[in-house]
PDB file of N, CA and C in Angstrom:
ATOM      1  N   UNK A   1       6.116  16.129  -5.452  1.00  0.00           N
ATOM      2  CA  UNK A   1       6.671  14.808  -5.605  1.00  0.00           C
ATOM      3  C   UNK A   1       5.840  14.068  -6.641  1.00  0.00           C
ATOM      4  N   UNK A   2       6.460  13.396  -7.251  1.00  0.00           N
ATOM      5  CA  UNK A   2       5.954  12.580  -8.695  1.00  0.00           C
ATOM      6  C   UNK A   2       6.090  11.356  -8.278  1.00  0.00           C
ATOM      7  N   UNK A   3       5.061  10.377  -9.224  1.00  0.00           N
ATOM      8  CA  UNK A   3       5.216   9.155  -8.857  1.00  0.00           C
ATOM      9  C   UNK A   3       6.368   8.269 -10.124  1.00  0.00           C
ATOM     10  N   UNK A   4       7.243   7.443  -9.875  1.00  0.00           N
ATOM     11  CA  UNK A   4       8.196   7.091 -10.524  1.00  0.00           C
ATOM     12  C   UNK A   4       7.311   6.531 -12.060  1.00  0.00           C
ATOM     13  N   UNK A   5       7.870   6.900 -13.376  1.00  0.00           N
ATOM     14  CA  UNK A   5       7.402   6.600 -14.174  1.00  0.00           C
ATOM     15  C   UNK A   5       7.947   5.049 -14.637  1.00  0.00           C
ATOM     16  N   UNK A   6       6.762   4.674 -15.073  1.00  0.00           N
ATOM     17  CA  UNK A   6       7.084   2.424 -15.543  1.00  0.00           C
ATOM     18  C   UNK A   6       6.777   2.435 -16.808  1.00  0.00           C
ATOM     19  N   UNK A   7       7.487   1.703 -17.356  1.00  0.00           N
ATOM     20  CA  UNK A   7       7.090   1.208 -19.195  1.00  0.00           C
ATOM     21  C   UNK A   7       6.109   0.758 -19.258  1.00  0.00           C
ATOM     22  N   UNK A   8       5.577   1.467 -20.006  1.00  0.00           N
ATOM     23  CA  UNK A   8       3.696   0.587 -20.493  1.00  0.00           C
ATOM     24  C   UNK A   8       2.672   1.160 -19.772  1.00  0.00           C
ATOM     25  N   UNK A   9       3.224   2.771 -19.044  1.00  0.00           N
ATOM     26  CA  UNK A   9       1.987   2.927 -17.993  1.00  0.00           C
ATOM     27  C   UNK A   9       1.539   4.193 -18.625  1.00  0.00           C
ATOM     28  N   UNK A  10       1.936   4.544 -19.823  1.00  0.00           N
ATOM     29  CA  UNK A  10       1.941   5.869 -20.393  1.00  0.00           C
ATOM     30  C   UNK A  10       0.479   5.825 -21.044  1.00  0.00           C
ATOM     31  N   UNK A  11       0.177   4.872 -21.644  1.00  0.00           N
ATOM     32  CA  UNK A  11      -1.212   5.004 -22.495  1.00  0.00           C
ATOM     33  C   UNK A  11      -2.348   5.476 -21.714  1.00  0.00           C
ATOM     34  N   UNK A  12      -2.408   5.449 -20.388  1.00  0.00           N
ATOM     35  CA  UNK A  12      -3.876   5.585 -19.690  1.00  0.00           C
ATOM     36  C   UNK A  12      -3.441   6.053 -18.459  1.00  0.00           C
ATOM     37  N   UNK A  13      -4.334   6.951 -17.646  1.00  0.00           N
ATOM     38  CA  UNK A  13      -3.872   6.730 -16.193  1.00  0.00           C
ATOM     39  C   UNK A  13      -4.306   6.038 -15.362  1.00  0.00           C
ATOM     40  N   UNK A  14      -5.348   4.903 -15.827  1.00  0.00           N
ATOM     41  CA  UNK A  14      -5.443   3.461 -15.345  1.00  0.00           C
ATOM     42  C   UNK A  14      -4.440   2.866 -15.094  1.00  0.00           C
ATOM     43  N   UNK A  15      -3.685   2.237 -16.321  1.00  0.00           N
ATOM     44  CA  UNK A  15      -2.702   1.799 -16.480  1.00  0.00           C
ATOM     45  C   UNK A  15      -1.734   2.281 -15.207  1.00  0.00           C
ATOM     46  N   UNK A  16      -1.332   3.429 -15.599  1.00  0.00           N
ATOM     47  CA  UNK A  16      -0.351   4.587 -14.531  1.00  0.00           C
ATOM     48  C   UNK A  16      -0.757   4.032 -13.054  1.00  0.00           C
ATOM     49  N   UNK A  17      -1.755   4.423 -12.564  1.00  0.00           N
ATOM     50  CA  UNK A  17      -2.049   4.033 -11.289  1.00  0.00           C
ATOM     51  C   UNK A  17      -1.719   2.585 -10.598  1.00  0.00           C
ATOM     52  N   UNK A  18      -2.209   1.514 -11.911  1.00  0.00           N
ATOM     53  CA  UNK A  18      -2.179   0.335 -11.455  1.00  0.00           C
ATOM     54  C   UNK A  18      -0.424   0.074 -11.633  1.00  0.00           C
ATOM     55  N   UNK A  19       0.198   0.542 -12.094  1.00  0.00           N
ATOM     56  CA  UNK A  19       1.762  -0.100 -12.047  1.00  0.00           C
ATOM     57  C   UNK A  19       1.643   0.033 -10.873  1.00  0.00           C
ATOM     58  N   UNK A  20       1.543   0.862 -10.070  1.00  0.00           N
ATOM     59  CA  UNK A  20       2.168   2.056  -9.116  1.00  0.00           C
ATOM     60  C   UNK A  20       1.319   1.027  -7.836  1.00  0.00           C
ATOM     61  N   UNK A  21       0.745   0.636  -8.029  1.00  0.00           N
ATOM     62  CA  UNK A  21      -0.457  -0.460  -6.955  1.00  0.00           C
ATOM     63  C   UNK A  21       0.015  -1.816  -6.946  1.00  0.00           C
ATOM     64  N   UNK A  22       0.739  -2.567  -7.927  1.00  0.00           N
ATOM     65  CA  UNK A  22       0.195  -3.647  -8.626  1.00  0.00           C
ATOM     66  C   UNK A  22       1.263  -5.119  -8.172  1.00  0.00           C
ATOM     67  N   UNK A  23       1.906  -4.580  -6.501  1.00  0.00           N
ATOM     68  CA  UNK A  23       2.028  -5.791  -5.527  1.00  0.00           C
ATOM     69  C   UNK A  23       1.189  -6.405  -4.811  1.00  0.00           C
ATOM     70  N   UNK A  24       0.955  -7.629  -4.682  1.00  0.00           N
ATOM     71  CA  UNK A  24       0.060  -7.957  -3.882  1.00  0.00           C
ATOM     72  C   UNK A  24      -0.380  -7.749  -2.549  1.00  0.00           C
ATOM     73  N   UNK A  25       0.269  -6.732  -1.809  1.00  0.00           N
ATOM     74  CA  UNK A  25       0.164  -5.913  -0.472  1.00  0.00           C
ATOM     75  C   UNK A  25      -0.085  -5.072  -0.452  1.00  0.00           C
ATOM     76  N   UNK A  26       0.553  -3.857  -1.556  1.00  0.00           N
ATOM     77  CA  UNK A  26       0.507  -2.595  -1.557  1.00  0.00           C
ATOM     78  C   UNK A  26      -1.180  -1.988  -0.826  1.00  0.00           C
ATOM     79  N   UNK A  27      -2.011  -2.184  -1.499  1.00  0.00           N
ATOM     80  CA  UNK A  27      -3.415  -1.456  -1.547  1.00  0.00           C
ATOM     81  C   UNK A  27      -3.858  -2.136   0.253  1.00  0.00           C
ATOM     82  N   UNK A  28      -3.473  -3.056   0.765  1.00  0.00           N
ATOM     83  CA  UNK A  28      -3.379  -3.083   2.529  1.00  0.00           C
ATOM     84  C   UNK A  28      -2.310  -2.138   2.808  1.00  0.00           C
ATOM     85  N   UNK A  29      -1.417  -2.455   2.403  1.00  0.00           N
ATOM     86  CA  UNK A  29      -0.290  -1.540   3.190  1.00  0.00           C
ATOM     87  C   UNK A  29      -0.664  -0.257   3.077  1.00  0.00           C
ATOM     88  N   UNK A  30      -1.349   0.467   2.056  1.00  0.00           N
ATOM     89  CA  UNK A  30      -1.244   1.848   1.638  1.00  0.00           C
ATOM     90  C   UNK A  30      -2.705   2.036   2.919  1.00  0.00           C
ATOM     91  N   UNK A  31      -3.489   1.367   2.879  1.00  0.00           N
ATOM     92  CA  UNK A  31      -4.830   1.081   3.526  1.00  0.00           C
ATOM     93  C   UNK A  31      -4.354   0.929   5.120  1.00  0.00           C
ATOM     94  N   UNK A  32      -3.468   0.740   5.383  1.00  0.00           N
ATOM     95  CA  UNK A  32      -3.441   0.790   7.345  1.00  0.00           C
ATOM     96  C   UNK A  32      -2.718   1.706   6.889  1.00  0.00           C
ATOM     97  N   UNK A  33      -1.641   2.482   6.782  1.00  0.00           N
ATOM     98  CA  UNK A  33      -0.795   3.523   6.626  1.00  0.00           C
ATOM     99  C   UNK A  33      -2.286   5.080   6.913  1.00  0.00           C
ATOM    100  N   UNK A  34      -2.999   4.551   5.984  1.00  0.00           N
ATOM    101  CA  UNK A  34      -3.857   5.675   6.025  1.00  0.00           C
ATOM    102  C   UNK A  34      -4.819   6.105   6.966  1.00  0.00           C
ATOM    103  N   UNK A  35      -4.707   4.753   8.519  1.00  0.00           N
ATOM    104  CA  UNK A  35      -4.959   4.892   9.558  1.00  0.00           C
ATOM    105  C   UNK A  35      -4.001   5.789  10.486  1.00  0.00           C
ATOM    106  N   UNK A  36      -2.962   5.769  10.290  1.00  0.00           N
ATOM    107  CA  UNK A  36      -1.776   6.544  10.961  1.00  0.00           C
ATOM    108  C   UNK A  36      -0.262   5.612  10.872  1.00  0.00           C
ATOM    109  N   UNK A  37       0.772   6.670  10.930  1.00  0.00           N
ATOM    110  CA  UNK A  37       2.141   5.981  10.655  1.00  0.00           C
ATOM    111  C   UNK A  37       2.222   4.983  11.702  1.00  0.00           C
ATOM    112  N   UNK A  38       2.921   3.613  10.629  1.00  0.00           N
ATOM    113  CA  UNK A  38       3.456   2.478  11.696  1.00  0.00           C
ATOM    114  C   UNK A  38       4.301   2.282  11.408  1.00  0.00           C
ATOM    115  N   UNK A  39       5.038   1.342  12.256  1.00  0.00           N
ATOM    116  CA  UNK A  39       6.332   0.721  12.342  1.00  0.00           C
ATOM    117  C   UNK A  39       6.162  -0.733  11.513  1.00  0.00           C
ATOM    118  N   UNK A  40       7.382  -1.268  11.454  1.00  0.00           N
ATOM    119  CA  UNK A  40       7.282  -2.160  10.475  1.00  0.00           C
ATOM    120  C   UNK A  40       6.456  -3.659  11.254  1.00  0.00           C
ATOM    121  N   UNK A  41       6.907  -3.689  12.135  1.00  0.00           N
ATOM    122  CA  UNK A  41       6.290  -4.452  12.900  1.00  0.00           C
ATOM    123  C   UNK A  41       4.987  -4.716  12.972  1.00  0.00           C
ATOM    124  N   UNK A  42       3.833  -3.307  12.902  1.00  0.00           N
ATOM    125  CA  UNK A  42       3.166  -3.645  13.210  1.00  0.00           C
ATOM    126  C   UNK A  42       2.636  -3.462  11.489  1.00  0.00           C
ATOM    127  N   UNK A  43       2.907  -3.523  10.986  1.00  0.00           N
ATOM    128  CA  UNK A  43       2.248  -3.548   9.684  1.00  0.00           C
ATOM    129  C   UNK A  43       2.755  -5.120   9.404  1.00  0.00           C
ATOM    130  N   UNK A  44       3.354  -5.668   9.710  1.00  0.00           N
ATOM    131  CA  UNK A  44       3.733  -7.272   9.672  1.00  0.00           C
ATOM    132  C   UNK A  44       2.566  -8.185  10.129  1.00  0.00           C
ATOM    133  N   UNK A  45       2.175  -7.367  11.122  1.00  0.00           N
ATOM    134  CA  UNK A  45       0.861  -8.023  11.914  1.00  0.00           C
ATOM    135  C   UNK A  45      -0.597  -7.890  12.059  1.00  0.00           C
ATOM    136  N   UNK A  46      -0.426  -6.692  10.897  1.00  0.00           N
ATOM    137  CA  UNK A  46      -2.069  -6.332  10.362  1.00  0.00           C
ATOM    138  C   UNK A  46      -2.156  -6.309   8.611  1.00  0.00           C
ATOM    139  N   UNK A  47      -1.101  -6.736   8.195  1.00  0.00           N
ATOM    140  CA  UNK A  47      -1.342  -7.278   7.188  1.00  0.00           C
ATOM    141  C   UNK A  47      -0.883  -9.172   6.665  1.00  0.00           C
ATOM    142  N   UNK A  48      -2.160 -10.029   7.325  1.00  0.00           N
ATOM    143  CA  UNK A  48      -1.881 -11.074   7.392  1.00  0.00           C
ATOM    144  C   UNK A  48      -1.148 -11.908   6.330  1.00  0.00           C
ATOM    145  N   UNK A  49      -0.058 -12.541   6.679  1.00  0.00           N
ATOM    146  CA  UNK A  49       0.001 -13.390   5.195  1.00  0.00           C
ATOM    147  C   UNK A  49       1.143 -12.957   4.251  1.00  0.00           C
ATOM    148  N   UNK A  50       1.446 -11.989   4.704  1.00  0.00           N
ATOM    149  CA  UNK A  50       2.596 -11.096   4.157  1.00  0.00           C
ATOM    150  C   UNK A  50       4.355 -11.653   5.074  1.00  0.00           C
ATOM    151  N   UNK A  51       5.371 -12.389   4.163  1.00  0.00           N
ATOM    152  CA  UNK A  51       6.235 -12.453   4.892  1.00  0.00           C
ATOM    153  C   UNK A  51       7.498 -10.422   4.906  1.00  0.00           C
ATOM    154  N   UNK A  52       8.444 -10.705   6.000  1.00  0.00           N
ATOM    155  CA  UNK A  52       9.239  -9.390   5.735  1.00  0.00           C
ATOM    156  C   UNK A  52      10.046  -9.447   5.097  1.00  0.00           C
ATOM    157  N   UNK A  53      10.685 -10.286   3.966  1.00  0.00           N
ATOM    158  CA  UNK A  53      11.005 -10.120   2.487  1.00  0.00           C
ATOM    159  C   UNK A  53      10.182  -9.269   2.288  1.00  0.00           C
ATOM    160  N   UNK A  54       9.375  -9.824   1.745  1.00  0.00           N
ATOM    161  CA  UNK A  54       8.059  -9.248   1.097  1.00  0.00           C
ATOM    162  C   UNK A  54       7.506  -7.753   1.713  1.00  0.00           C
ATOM    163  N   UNK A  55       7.235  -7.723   2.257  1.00  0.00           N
ATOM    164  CA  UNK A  55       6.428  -6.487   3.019  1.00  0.00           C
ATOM    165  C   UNK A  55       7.869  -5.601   2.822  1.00  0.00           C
ATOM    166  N   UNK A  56       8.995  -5.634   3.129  1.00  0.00           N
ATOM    167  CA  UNK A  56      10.530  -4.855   3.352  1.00  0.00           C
ATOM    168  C   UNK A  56      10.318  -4.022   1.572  1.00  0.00           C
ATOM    169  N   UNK A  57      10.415  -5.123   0.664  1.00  0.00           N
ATOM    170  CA  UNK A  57      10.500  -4.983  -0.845  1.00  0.00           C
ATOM    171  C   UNK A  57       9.078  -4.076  -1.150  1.00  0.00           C
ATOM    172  N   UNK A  58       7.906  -4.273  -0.618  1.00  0.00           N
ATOM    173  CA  UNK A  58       6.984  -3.380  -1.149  1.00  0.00           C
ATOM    174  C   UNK A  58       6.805  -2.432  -0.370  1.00  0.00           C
ATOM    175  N   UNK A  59       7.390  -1.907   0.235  1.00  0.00           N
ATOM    176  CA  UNK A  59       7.650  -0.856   1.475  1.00  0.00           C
ATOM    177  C   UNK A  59       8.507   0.173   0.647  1.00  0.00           C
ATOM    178  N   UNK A  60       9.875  -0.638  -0.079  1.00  0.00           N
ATOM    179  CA  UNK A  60      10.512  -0.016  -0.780  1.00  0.00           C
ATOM    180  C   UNK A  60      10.680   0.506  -2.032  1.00  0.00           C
ATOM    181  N   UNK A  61       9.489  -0.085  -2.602  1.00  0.00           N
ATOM    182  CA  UNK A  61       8.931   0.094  -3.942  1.00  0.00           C
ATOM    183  C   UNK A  61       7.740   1.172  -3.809  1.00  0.00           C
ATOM    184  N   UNK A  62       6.986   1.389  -2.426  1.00  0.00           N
ATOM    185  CA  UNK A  62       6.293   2.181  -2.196  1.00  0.00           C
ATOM    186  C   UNK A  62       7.103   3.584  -1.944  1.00  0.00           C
ATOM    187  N   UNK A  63       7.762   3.563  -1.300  1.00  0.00           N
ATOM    188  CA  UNK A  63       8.856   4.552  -0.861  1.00  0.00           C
ATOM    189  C   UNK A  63       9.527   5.299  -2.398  1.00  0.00           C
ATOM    190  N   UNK A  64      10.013   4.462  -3.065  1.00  0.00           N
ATOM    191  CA  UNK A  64      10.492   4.885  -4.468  1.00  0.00           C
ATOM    192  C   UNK A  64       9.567   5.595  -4.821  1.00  0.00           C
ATOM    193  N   UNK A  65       8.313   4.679  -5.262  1.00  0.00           N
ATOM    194  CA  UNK A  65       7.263   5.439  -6.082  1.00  0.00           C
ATOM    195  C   UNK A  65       7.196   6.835  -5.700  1.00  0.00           C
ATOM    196  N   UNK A  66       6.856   7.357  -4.545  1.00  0.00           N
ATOM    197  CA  UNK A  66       6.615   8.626  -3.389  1.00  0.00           C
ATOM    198  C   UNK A  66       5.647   8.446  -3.054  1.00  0.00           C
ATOM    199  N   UNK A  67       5.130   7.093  -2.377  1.00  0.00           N
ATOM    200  CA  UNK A  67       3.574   7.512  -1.675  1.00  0.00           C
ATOM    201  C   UNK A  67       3.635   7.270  -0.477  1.00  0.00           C
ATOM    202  N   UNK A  68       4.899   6.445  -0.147  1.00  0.00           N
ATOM    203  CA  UNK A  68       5.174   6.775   1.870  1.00  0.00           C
ATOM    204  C   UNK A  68       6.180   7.126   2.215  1.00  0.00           C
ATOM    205  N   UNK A  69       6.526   7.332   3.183  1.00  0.00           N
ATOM    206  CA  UNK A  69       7.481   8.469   3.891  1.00  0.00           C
ATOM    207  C   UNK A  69       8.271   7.418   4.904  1.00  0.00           C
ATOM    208  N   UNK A  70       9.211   7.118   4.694  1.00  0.00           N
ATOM    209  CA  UNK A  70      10.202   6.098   5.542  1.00  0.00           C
ATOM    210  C   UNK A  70      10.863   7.251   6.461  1.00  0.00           C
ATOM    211  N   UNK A  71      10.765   7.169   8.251  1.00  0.00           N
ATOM    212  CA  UNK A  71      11.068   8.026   9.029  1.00  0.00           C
ATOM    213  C   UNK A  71      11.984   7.695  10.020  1.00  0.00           C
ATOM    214  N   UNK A  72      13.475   7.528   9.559  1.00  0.00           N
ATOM    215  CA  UNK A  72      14.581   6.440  10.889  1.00  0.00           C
ATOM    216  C   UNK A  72      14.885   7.546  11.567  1.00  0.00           C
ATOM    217  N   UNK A  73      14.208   7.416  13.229  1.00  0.00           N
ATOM    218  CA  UNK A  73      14.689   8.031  14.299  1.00  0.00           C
ATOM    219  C   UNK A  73      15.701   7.584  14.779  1.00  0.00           C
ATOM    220  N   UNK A  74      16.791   8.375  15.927  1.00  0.00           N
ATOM    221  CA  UNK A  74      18.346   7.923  15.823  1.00  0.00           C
ATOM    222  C   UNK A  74      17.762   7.584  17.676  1.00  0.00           C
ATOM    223  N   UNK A  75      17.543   6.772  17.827  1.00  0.00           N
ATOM    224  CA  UNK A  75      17.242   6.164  19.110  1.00  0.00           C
ATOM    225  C   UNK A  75      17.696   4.509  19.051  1.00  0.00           C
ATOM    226  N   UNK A  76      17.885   4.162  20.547  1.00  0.00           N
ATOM    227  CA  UNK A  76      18.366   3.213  21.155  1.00  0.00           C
ATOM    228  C   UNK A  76      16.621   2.169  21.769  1.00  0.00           C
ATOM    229  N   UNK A  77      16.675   1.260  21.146  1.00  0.00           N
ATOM    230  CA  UNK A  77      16.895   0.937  19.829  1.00  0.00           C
ATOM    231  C   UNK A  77      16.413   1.714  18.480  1.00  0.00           C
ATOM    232  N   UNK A  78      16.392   0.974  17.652  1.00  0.00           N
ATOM    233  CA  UNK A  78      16.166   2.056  16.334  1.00  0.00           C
ATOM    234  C   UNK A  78      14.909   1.898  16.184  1.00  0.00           C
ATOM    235  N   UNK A  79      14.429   3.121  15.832  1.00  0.00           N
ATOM    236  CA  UNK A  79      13.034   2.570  15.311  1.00  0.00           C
ATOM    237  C   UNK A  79      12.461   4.097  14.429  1.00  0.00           C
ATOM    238  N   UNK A  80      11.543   3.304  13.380  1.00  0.00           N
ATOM    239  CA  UNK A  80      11.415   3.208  12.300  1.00  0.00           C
ATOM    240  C   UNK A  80      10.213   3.500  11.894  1.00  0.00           C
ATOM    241  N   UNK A  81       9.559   4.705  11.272  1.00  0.00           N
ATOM    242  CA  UNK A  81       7.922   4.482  11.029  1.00  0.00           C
ATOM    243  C   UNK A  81       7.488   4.994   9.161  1.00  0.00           C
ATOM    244  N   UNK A  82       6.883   4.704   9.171  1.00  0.00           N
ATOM    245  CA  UNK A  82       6.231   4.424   7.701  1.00  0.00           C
ATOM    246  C   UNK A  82       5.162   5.268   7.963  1.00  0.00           C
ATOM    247  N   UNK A  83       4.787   6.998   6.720  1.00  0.00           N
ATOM    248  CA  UNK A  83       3.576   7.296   6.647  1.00  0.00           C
ATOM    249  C   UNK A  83       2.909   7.450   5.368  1.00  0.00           C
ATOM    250  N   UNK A  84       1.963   7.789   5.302  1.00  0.00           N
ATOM    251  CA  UNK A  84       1.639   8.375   3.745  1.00  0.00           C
ATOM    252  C   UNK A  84       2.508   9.431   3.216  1.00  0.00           C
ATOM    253  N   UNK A  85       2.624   9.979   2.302  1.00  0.00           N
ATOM    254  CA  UNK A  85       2.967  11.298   1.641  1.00  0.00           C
ATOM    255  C   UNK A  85       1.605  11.747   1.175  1.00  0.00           C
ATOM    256  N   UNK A  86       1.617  13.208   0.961  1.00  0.00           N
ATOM    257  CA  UNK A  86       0.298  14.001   0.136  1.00  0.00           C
ATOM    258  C   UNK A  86       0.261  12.691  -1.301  1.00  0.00           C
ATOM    259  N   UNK A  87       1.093  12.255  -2.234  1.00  0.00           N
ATOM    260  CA  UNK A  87       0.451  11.445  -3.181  1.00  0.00           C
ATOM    261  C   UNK A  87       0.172  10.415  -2.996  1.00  0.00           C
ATOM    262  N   UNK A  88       0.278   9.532  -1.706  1.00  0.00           N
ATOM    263  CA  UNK A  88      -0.257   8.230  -1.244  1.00  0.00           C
ATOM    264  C   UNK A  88      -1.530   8.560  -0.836  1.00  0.00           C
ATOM    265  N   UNK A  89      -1.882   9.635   0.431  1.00  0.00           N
ATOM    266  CA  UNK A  89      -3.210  10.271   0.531  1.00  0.00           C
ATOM    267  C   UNK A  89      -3.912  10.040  -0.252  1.00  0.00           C
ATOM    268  N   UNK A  90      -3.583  11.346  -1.731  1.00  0.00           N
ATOM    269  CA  UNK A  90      -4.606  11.477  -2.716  1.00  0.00           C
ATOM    270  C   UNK A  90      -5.101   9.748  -3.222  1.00  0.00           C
ATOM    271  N   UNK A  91      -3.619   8.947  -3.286  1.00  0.00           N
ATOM    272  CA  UNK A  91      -3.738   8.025  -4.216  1.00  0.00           C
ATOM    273  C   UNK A  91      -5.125   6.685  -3.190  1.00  0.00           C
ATOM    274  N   UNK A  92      -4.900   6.958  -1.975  1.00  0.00           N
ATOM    275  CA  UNK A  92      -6.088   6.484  -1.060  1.00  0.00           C
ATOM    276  C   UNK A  92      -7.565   6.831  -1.353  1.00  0.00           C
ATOM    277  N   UNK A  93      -7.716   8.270  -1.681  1.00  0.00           N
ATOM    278  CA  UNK A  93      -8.628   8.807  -1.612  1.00  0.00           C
ATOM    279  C   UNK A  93      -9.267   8.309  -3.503  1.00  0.00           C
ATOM    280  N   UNK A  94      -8.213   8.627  -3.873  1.00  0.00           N
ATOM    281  CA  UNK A  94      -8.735   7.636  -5.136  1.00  0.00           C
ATOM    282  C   UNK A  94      -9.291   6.416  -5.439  1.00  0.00           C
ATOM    283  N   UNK A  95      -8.317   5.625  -4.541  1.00  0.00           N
ATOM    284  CA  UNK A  95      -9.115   4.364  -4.572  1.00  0.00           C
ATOM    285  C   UNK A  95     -10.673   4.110  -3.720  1.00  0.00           C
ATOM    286  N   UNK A  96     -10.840   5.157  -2.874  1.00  0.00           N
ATOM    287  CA  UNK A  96     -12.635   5.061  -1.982  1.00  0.00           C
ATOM    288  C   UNK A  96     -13.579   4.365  -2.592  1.00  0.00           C
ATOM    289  N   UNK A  97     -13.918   5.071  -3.761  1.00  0.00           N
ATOM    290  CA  UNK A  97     -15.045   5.026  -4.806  1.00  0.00           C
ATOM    291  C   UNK A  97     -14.237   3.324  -5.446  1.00  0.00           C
ATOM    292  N   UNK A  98     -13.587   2.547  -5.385  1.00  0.00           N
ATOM    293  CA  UNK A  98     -13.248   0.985  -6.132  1.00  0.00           C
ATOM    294  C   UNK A  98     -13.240   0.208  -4.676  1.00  0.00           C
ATOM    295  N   UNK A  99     -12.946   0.360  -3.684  1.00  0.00           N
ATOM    296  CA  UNK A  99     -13.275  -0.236  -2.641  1.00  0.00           C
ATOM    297  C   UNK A  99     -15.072   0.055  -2.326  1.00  0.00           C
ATOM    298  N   UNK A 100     -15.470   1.253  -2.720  1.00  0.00           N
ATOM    299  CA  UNK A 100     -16.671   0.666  -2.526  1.00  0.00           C
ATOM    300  C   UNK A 100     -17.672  -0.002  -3.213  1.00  0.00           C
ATOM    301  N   UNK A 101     -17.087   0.268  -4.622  1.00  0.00           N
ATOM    302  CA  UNK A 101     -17.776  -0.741  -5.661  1.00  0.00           C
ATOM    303  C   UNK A 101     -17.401  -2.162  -5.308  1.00  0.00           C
ATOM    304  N   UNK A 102     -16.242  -2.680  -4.783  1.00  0.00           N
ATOM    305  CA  UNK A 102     -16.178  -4.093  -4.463  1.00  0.00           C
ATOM    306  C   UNK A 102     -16.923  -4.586  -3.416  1.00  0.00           C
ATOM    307  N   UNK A 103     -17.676  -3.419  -2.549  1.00  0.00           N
ATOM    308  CA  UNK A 103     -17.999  -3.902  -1.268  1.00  0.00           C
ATOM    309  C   UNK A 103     -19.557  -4.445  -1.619  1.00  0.00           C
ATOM    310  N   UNK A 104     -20.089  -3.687  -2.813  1.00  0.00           N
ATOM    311  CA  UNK A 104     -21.134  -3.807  -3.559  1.00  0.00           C
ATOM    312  C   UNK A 104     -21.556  -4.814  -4.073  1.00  0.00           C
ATOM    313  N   UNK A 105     -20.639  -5.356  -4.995  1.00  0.00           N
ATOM    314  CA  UNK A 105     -20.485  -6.522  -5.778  1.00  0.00           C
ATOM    315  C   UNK A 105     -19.676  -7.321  -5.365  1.00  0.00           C
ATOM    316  N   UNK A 106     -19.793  -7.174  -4.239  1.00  0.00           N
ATOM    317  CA  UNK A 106     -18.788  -8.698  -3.717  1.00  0.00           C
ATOM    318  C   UNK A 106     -19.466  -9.951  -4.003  1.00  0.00           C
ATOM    319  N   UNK A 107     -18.456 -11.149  -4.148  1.00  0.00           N
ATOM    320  CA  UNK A 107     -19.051 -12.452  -4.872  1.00  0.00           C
ATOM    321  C   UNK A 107     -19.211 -13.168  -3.227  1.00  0.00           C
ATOM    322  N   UNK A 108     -20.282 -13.275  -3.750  1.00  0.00           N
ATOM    323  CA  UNK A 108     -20.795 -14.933  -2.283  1.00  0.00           C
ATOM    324  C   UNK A 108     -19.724 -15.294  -2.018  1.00  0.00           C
ATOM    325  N   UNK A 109     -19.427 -15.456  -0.686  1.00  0.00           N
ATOM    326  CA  UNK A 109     -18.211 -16.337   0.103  1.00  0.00           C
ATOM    327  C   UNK A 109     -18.949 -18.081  -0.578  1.00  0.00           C
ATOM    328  N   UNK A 110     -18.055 -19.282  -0.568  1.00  0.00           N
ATOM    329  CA  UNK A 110     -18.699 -20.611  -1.186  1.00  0.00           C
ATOM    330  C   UNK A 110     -18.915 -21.338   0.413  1.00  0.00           C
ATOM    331  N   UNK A 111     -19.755 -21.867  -0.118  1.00  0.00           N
ATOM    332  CA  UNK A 111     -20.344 -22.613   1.284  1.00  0.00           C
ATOM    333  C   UNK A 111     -19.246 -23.927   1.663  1.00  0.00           C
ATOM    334  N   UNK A 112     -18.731 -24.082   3.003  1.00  0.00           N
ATOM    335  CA  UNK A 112     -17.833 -25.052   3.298  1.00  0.00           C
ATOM    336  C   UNK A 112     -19.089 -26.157   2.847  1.00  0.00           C
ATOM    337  N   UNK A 113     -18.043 -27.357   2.560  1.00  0.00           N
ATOM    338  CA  UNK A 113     -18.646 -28.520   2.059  1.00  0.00           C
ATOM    339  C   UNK A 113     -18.630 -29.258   3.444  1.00  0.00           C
ATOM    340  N   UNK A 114     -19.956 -30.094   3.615  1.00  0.00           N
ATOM    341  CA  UNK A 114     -20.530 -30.808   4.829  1.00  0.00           C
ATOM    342  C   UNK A 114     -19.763 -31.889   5.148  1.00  0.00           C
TER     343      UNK A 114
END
């Protein structure tokens, strides 16, 4: 499985990667996914701040790309789970080494004002 190709992502595979990342949820969403498959629900509720417009649309843009696996079981009620694919994996395992450089250089939280 390939990841969907975007205009302008050809020069680098920086570039490439970051199309493929570059909603403001994705890198949480891809990040609990890589704890184990959830339902939509609960990815609603561990990724704070996120409405389900939103989370639905980058679910489905993730899904396109090929890095999660949308799984509709035929049960009463319906339900629904979200996992990685082998290129969401890798694409996790890629990002390790930039999550831990941020954890490094993280900037001072600012001090509440008195």
């Amino acid at each position: 499985m390939t990841v969907t190709r975007r205009p302008g992502a050809d020069h680098c595979g920086i570039a490439a990667a970051m199309s493929v990342i570059d909603g403001k949820w994705k890198v949480s969403i891809l990040w609990e996914l890589s704890q184990r498959p959830r339902r939509f629900g609960e990815l609603r509720r561990l990724v704070p701040g996120v409405s389900e417009k939103v989370l639905a649309a980058q679910l489905r843009e993730l899904e396109t790309d090929g890095l999660i696996h949308r799984e509709a079981y035929d049960e009463v009620p319906p339900r629904v789970e979200y996992s990685l694919t082998p290129v969401g994996e890798d694409l996790n395992t890629a990002m390790e080494p930039l999550g831990a450089w941020g954890s490094r250089h993280r900037l001072p939280e600012t001090a509440e004002p008195a």
